[in-house]
Structure formats: C-alpha cells, structure tokens
C-alpha atoms as a PDB file:
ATOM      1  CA  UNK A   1      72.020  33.418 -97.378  1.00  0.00           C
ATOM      2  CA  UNK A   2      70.781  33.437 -93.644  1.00  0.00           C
ATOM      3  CA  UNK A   3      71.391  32.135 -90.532  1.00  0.00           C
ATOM      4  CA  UNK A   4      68.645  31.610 -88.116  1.00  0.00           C
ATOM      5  CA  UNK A   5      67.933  29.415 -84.960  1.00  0.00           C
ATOM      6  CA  UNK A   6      64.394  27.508 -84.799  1.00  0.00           C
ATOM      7  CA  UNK A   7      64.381  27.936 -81.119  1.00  0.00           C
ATOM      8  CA  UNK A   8      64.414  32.062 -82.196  1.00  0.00           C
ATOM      9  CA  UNK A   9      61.196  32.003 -84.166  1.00  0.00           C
ATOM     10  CA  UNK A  10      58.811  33.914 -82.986  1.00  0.00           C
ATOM     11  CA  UNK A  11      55.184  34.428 -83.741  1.00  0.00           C
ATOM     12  CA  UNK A  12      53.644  37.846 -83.462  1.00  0.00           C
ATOM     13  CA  UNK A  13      50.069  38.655 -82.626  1.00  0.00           C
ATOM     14  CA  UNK A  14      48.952  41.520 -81.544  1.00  0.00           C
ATOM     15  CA  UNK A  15      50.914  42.085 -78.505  1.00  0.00           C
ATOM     16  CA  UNK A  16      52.276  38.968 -77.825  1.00  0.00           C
ATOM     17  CA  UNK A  17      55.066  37.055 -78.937  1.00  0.00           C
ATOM     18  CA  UNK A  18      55.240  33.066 -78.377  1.00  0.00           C
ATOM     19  CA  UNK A  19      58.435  30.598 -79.773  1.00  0.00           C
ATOM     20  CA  UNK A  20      57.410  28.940 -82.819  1.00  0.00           C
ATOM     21  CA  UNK A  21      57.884  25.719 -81.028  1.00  0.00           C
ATOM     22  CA  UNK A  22      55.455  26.156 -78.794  1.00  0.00           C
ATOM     23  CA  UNK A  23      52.949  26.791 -81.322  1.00  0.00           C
ATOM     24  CA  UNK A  24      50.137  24.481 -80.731  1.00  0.00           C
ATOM     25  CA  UNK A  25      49.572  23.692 -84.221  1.00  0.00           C
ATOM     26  CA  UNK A  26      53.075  22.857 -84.686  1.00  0.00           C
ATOM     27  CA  UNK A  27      52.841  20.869 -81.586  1.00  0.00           C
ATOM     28  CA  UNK A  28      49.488  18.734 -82.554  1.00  0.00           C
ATOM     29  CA  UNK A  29      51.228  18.381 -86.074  1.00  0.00           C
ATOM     30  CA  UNK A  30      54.652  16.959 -84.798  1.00  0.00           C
ATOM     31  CA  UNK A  31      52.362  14.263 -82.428  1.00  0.00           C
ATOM     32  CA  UNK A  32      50.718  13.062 -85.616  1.00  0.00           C
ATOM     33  CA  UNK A  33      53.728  12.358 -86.981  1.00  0.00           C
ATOM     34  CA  UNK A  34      55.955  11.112 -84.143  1.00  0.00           C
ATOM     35  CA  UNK A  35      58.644  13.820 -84.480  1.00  0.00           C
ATOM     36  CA  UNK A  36      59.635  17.289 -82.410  1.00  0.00           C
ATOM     37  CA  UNK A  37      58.744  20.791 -83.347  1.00  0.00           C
ATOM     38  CA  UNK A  38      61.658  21.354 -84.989  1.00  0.00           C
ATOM     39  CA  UNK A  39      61.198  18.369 -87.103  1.00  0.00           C
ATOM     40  CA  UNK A  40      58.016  19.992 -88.636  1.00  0.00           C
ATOM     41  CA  UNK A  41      59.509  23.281 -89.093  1.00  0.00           C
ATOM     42  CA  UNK A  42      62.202  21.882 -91.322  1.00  0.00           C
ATOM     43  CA  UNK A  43      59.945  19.434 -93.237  1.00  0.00           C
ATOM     44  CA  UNK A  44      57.583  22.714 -93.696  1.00  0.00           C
ATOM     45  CA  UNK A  45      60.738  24.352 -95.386  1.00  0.00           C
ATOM     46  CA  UNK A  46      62.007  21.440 -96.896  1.00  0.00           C
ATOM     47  CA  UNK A  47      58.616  20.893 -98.935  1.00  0.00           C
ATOM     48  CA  UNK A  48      58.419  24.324 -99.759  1.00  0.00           C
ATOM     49  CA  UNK A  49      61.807  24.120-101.717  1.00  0.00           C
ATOM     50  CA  UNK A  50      63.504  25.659 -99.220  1.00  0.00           C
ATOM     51  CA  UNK A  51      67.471  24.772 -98.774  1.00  0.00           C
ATOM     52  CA  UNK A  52      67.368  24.018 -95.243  1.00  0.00           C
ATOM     53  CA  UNK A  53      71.100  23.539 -93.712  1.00  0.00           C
ATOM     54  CA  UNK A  54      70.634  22.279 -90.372  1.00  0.00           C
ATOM     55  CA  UNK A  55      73.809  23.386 -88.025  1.00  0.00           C
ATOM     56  CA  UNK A  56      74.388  22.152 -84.277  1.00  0.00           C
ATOM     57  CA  UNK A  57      77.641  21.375 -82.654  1.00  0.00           C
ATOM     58  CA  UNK A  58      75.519  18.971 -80.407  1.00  0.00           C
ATOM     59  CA  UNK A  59      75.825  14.897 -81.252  1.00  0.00           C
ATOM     60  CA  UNK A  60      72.077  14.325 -80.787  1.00  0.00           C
ATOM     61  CA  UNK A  61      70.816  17.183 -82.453  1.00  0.00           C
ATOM     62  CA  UNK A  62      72.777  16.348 -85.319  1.00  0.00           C
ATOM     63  CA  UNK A  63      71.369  12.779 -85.366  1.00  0.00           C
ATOM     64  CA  UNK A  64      68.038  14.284 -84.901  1.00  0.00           C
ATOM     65  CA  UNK A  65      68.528  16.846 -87.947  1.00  0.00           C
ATOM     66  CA  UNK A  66      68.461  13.980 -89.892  1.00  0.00           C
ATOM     67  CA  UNK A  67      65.421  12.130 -88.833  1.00  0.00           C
ATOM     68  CA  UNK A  68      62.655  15.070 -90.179  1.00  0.00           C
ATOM     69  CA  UNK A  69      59.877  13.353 -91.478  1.00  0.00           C
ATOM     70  CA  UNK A  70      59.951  12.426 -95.022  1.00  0.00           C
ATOM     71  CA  UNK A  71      56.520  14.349 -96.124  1.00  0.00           C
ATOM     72  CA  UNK A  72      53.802  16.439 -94.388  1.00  0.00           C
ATOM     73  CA  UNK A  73      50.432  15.854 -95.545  1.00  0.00           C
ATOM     74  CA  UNK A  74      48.709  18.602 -97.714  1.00  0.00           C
ATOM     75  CA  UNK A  75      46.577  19.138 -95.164  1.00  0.00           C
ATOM     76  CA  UNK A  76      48.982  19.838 -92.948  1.00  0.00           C
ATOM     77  CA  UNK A  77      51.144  22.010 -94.639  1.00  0.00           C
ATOM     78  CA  UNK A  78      47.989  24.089 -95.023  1.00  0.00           C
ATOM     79  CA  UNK A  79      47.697  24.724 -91.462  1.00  0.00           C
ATOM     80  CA  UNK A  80      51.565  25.003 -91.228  1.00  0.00           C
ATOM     81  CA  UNK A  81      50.777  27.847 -93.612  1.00  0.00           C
ATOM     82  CA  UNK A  82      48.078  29.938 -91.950  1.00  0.00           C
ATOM     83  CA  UNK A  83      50.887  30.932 -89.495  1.00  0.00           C
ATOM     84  CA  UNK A  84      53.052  32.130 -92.021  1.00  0.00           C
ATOM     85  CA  UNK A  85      51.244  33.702 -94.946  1.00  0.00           C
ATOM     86  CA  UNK A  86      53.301  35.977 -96.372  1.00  0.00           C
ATOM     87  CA  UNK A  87      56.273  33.470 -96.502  1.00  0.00           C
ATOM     88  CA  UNK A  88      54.219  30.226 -98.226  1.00  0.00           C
ATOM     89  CA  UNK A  89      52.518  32.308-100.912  1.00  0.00           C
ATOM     90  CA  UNK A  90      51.937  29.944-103.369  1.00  0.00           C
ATOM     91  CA  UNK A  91      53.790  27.049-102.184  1.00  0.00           C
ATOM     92  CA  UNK A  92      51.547  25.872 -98.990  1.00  0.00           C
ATOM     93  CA  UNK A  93      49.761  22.493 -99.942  1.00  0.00           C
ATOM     94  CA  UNK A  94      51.231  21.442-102.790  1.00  0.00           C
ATOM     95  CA  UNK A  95      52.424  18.078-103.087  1.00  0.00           C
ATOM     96  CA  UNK A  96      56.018  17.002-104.517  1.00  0.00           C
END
C-alpha cells in the first residue's frame, strides 16, 4: 500500500518536470467530459483496476472525490496511457 497526492505527480521528460494536472492531455480529456484533472486521473486508475482511496480532510474535495466520471472512453484511456507506459501495460483501452 501507498500513499500519494495527485497534485505531486509529476511527468518527466527530458529535463523538465510538469504536474500531472497540468498535462494538456489530461486537461483536453477532463473538458470532454465536464470534470477536473483529478477526476480523470482517478477514473484512469479506477478503470485500470486500480483501488483508488481518495483522502482529503477538505468538505468539497471530498464531495468532489465522489463525482469522477463513471467511464473514460477507450480512446481516451489510450491517450491517458501514452503518458504512462510502463504503468498501463496491458490494461490501457480495455473496456469493463
């Protein structure tokens, strides 16, 4: 077991390092679907059969944790998967 912020992923290339957040795939993703960053991120790892256990001692956030998006697209997780490739292995783009 783990414990890891969203708003500490990074992505790594080359030299620089940018918040997964503020990925703009992520970001074009999450305005398709009407939901935040963070939203996408745990519906990526949610559909990948991932036990996600969101934690927040803030009201709204805790709301929020609960209003991910109830599928991503195949499509979608595809590109979600490009930026992690050694995590999604065989589990990008599969359906459930």
């Amino acid at each position: 077991m783990s414990f890891l912020r969203l708003s500490s992923l990074f992505r790594v290339e080359g030299p620089v390092t940018a918040p997964l957040l503020d990925e703009p795939v992520i970001q074009e993703i999450a305005a398709k679907y009407n939901k935040t960053p963070a939203h996408i991120l745990l519906r990526n790892l949610m559909q990948r059969d991932i036990i996600v256990l969101p934690k927040s001692v803030n009201d709204n956030r805790i709301v929020s944790n609960f209003q991910v998006c109830p599928h991503v697209s195949d499509t979608d997780m595809r590109k979600l998967c490009e930026l992690f490739p050694l995590v999604c292995s065989n589990r990008c783009g599969t359906s459930r």
